[in-house]
Protein backbone atom coordinates (compact mmCIF):
# COMPACT_ATOMS: atom_id res chain seq x y z
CA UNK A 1 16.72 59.24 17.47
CA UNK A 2 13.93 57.16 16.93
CA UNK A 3 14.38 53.30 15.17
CA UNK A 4 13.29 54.07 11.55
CA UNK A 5 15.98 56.71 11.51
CA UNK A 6 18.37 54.50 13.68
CA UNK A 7 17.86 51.67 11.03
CA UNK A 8 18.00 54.39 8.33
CA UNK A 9 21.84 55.16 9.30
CA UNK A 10 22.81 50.86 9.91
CA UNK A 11 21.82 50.89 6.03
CA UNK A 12 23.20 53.57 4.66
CA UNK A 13 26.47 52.14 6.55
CA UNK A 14 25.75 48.82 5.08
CA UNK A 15 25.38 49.79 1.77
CA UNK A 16 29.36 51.32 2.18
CA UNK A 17 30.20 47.91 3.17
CA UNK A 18 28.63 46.47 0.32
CA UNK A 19 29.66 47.99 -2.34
CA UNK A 20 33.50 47.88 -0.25
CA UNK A 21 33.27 44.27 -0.62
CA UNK A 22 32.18 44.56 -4.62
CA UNK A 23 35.02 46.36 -5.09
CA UNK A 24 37.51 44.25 -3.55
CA UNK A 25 35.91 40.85 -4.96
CA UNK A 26 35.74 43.15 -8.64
CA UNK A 27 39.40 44.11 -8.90
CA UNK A 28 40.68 41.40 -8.48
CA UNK A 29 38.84 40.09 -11.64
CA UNK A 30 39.44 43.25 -13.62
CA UNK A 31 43.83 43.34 -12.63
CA UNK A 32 44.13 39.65 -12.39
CA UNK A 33 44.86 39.15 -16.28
CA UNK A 34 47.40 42.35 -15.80
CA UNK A 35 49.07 41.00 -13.27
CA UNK A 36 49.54 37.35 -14.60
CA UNK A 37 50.61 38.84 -17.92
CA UNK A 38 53.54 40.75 -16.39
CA UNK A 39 52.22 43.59 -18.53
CA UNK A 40 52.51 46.52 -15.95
CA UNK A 41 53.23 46.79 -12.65
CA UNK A 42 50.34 45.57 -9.75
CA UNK A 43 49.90 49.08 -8.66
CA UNK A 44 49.61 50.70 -11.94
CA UNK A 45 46.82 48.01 -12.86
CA UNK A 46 44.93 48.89 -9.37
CA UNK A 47 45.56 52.57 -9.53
CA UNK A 48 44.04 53.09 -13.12
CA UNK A 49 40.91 50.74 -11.94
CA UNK A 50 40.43 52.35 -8.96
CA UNK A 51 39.99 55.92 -10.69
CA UNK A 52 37.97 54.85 -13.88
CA UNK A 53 35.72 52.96 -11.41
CA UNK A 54 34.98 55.94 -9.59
CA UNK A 55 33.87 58.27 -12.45
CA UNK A 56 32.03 55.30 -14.27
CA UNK A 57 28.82 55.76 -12.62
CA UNK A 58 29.40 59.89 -11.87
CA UNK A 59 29.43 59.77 -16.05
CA UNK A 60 27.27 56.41 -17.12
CA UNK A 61 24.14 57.81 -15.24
CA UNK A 62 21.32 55.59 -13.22
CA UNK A 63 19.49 52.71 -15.27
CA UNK A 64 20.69 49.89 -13.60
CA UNK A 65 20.16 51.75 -10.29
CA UNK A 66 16.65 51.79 -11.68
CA UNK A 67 15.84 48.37 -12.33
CA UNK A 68 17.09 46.90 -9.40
CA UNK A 69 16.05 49.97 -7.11
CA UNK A 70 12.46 49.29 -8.39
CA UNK A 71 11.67 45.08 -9.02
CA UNK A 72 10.73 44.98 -5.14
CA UNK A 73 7.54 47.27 -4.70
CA UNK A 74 7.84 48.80 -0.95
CA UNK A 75 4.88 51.68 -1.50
CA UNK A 76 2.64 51.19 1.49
CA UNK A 77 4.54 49.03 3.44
CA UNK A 78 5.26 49.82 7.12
CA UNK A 79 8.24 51.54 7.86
CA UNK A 80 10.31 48.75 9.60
CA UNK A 81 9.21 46.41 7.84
CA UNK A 82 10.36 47.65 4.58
CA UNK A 83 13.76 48.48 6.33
CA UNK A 84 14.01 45.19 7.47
CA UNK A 85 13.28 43.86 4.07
CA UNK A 86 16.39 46.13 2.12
CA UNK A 87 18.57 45.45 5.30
CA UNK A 88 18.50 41.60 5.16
CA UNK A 89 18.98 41.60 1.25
CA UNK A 90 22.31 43.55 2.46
CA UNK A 91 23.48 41.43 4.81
CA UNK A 92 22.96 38.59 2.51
CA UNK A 93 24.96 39.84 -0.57
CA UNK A 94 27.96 40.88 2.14
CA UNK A 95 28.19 37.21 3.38
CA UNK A 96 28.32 35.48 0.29
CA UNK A 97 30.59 37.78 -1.10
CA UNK A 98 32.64 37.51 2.20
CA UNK A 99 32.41 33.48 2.23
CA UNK A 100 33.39 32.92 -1.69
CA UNK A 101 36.36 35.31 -1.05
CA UNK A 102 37.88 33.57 2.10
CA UNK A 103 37.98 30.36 -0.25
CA UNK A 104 39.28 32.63 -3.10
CA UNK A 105 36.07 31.60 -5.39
CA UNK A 106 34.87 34.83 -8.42
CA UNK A 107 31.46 34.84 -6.87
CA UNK A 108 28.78 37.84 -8.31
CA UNK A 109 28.40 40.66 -5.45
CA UNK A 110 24.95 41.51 -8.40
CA UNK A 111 23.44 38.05 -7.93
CA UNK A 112 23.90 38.06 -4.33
CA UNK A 113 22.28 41.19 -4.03
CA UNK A 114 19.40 40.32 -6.61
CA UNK A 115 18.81 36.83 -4.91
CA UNK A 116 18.76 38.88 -0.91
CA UNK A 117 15.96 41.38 -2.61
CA UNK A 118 13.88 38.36 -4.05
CA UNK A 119 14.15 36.21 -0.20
CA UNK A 120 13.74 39.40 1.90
CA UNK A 121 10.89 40.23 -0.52
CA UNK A 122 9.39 36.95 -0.05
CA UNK A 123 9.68 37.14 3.56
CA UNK A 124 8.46 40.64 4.46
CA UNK A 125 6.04 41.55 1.98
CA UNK A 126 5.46 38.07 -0.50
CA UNK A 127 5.64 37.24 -3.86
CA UNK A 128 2.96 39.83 -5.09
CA UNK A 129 5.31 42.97 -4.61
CA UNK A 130 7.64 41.71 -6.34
CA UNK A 131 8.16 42.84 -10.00
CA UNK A 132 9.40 38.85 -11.90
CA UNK A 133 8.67 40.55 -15.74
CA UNK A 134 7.72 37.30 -16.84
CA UNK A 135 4.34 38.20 -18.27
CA UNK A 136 5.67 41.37 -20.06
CA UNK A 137 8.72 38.88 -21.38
CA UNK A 138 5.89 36.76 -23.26
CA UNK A 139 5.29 40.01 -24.89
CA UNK A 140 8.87 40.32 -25.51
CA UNK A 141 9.47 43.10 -22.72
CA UNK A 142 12.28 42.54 -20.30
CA UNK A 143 12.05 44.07 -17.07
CA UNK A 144 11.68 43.71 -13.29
CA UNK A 145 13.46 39.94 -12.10
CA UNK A 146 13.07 38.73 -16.06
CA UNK A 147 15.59 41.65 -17.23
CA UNK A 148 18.08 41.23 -13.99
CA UNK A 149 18.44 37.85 -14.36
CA UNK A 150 19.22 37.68 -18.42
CA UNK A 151 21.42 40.06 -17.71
CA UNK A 152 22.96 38.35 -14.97
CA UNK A 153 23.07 34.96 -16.83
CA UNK A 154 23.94 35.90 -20.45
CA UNK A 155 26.48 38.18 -19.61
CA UNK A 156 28.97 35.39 -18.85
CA UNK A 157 27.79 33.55 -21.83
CA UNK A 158 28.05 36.62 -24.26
CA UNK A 159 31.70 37.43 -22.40
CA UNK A 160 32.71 33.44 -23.82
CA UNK A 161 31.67 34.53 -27.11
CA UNK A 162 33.06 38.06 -27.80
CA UNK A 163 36.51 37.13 -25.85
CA UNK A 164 36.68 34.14 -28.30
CA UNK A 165 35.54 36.59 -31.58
CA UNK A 166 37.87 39.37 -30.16
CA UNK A 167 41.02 36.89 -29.89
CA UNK A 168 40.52 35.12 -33.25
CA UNK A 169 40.45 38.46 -35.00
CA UNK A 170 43.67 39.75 -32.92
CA UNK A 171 45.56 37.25 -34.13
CA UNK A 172 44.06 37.46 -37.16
CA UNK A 173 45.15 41.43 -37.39
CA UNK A 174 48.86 40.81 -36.27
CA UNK A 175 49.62 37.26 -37.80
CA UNK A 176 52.52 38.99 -39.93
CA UNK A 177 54.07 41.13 -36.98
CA UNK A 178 57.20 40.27 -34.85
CA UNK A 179 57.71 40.49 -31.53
CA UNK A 180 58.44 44.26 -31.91
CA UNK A 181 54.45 44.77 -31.81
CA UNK A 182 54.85 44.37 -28.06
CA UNK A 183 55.38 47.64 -26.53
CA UNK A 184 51.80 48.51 -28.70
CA UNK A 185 50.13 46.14 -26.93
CA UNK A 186 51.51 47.09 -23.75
CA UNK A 187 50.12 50.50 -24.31
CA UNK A 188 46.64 48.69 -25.16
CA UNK A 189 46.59 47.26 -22.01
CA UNK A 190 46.34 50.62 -19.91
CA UNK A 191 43.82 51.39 -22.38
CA UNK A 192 41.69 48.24 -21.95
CA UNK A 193 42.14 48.48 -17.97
CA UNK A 194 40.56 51.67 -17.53
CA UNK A 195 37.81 50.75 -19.99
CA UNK A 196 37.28 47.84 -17.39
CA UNK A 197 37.49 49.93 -14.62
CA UNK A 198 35.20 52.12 -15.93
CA UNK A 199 32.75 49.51 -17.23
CA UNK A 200 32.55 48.02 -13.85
CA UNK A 201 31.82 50.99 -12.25
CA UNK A 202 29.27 52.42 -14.31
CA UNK A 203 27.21 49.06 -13.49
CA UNK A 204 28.33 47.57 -10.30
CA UNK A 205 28.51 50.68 -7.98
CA UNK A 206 24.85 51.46 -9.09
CA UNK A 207 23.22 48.74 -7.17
CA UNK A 208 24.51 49.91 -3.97
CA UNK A 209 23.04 53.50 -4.78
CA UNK A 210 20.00 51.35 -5.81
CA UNK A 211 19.17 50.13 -2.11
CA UNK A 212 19.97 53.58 -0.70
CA UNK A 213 17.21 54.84 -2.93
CA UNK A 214 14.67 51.96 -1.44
CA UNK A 215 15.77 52.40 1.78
CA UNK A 216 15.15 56.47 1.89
CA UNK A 217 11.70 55.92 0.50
CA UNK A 218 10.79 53.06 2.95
CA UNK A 219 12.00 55.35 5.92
CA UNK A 220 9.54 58.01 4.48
CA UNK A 221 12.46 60.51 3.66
CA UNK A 222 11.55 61.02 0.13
CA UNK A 223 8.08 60.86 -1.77
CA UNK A 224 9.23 58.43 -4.34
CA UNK A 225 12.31 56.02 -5.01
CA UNK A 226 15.03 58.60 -6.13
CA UNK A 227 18.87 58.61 -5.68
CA UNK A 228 20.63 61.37 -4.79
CA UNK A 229 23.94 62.89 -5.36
CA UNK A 230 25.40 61.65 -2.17
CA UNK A 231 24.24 58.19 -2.24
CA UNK A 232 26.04 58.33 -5.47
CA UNK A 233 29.35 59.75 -4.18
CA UNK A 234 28.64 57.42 -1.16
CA UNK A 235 28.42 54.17 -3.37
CA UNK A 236 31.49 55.07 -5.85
CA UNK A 237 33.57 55.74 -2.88
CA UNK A 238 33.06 53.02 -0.84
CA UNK A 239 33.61 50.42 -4.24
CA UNK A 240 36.76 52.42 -5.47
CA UNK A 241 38.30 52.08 -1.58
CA UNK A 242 37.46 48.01 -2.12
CA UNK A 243 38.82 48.18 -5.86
CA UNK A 244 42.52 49.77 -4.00
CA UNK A 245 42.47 46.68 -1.22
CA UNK A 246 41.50 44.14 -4.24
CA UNK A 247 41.34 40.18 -3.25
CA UNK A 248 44.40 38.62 -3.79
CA UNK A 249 43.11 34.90 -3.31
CA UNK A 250 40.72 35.75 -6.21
CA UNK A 251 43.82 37.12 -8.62
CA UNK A 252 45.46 33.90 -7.35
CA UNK A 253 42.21 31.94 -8.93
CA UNK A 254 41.34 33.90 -12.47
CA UNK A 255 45.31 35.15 -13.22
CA UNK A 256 46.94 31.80 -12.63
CA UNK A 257 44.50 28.94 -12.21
CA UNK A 258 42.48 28.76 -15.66
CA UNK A 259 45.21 29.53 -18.42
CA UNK A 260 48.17 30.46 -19.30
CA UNK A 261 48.06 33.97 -19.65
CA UNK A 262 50.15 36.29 -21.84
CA UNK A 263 49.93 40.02 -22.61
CA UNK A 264 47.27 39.36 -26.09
CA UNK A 265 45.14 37.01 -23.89
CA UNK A 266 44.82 39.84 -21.61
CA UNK A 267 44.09 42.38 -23.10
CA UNK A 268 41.44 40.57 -25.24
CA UNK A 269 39.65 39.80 -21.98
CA UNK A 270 39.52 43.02 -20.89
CA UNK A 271 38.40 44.36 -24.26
CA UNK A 272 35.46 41.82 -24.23
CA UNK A 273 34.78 42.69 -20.82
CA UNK A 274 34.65 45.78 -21.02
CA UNK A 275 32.10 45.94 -23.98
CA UNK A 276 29.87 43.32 -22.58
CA UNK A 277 29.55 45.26 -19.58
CA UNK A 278 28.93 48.93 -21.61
CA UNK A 279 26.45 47.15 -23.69
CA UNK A 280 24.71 45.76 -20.35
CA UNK A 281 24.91 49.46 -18.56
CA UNK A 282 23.42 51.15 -21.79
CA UNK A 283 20.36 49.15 -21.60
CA UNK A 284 20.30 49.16 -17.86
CA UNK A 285 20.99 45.64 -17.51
CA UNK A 286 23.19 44.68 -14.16
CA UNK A 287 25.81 42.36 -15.18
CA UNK A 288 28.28 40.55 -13.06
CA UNK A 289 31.81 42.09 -13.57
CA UNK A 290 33.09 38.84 -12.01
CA UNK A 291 31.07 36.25 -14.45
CA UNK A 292 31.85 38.53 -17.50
CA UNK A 293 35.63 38.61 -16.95
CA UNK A 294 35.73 35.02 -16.22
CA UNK A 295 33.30 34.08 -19.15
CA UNK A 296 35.40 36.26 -21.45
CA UNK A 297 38.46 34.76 -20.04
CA UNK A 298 37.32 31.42 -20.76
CA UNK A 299 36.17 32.51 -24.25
CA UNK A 300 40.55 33.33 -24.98
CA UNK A 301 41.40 30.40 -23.77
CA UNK A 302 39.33 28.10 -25.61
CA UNK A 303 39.73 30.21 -29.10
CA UNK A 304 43.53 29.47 -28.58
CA UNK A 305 43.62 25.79 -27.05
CA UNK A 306 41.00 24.39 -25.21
CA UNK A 307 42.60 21.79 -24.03
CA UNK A 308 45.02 24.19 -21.66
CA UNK A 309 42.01 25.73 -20.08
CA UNK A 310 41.49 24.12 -16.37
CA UNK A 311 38.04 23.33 -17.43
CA UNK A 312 37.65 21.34 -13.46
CA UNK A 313 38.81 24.91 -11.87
CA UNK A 314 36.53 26.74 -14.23
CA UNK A 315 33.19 24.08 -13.65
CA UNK A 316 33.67 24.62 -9.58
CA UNK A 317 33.26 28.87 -10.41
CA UNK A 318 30.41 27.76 -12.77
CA UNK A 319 28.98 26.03 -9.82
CA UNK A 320 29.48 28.64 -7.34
CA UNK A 321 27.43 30.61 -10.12
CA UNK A 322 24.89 28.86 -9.62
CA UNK A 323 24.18 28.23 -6.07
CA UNK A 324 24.55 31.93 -5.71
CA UNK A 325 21.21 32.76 -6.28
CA UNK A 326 19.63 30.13 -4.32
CA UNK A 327 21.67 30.41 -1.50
CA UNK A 328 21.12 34.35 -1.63
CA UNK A 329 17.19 34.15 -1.51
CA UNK A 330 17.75 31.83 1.49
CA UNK A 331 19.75 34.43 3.35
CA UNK A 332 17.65 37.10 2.32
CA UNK A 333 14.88 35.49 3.93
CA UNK A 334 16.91 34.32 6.84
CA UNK A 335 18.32 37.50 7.96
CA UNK A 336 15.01 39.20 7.27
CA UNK A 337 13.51 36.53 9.71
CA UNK A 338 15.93 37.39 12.21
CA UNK A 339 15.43 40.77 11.72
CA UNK A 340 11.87 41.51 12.25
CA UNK A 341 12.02 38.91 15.18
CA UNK A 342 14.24 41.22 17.12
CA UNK A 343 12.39 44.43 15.63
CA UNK A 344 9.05 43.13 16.96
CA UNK A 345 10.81 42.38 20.14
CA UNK A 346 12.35 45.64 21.12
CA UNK A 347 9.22 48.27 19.12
């Protein structure tokens, strides 16, 4: 076997681990507000995730795949070197994600994925290959960097604002009705799970079927970037096995650390969650499942009482948000450093 093909395998298996560790870091967010709201039972919350998450992207199809498959142009560059390049953006997102889960911190799996592409990018091939969009945004396109990171950033703000809209006009709805509403809303939460689980799937499992589709066309196995059907089955897998482990020290952090949560703030997070995130897919825009739950979290709280939201907890995951990026482009280029170093060393 020779090393293109070697390296060919180490990513494929990478990408499993990936998108295993977006799953885990992901459930949590999506079954946290379940779980804190007593509203059903841990595993039935984790079961019905685990199964709309794996037929969200069989069913959504492949834009997001698209746009982040495609915003790093590897056409003519040397085998290895374009491995190297998709290999260190890996290893990048999977330490961040694995870092900001030990200390039980929401972190995006999609920014830390975007910002290893843009440092590995640098590093390997520089800042001409890579696709920013900001030109065609003056002309009020958005694609290429421009359309991941809007989607990336304004998902979390437009989670605030729907889960605050979507709240209001619950209790609006239901101002007159006793306590005897509850098992209804009950019922709505199963509902408004699996529309999570199936939201988050459609968009997050795509971008590991994204860098399997780079990584086949740098090794020179196909023609053109394309994904086929079992990178697909490949990527849903892998994130629906992390969605079953979930991360408790996250549910720990979004269930019982920001608010107070009852079965209507629940279920209006997951509502507003789940529609940010189906908006986002439709357009292929990646989105953070993470920032959008926690945005649209944020969003109940404050449309009830602001003043019981943990606004300190919530500013140190706003934080987090934004050294992800940063300190993803500087792993991307570090492991990519690293990488062809040793490549260079043993070709």
């Amino acid at each position: 076997m020779d090393l293109v093909t070697l390296l060919l395998f180490l990513t494929v298996a990478s990408v499993a681990i990936f998108d295993f560790t977006n799953g885990f870091h992901d459930a949590a967010d999506m079954v946290a507000t379940a779980i804190a709201s007593k509203a059903m039972p841990t595993s039935h919350a984790i079961t019905i995730v685990s199964l709309f998450t794996f037929l969200g992207p069989i069913i959504a199809g492949l834009a997001v795949a698209d746009t982040i498959g495609t915003f790093v142009e590897i056409k003519g560059v040397p085998a290895l070197y374009a491995e190297a390049l998709v290999i260190a953006a890996l290893l990048a997102a999977v330490s961040y994600n694995l870092i900001t889960w030990k200390f039980g911190l929401p972190s995006s799996s999609s920014n830390s994925l975007a910002g290893g592409l843009v440092g590995s990018g640098l590093f390997v091939v520089g800042e001409s290959h890579i696709h920013w969009g900001f030109d065609a945004l003056m002309h009020g396109e958005l694609v290429g960097i421009a359309k991941v990171v809007a989607g990336l950033f304004l998902s979390p703000l437009f989670g605030f604002m729907i889960g605050f809209l979507i709240f209001r006009a619950i209790l609006l709805i239901f101002r007159r009705f006793t306590i005897r509403i509850r098992p209804l809303f009950i019922v709505t939460q199963y509902f408004s799970v699996a529309w999570l689980g199936f939201s988050h799937g459609a968009n997050d499992a795509q971008k590991g079927m994204a860098i399997t589709g780079m990584i086949l066309f740098a090794s020179g196995f196909t023609d053109h970037y394309s994904i086929p059907l079992w990178a697909v089955l490949l990527s849903t897998s892998a994130i629906t096995l992390g969605t079953l482990f979930g991360g408790w020290s996250i549910i720990k952090t979004l269930g019982f650390e920001l608010y107070h949560i009852k079965l209507i703030h629940s279920i209006a997070t997951q509502l507003s969650s789940a529609f940010v995130n189906s908006v986002a897919t439709h357009i292929g825009a990646p989105t953070s499942t993470t920032q959008v739950v926690t945005g649209s979290l944020l969003g109940v709280g404050a449309s009830e009482k602001p003043s019981h939201v943990n606004w300190s907890r919530a500013s140190q995951i706003v934080l987090g948000w934004l050294v992800n990026l940063p300190a993803s482009i500087f792993l991307g280029a570090l492991y990519a450093c690293i990488i062809i170093h040793i490549l260079e060393v043993i070709s």
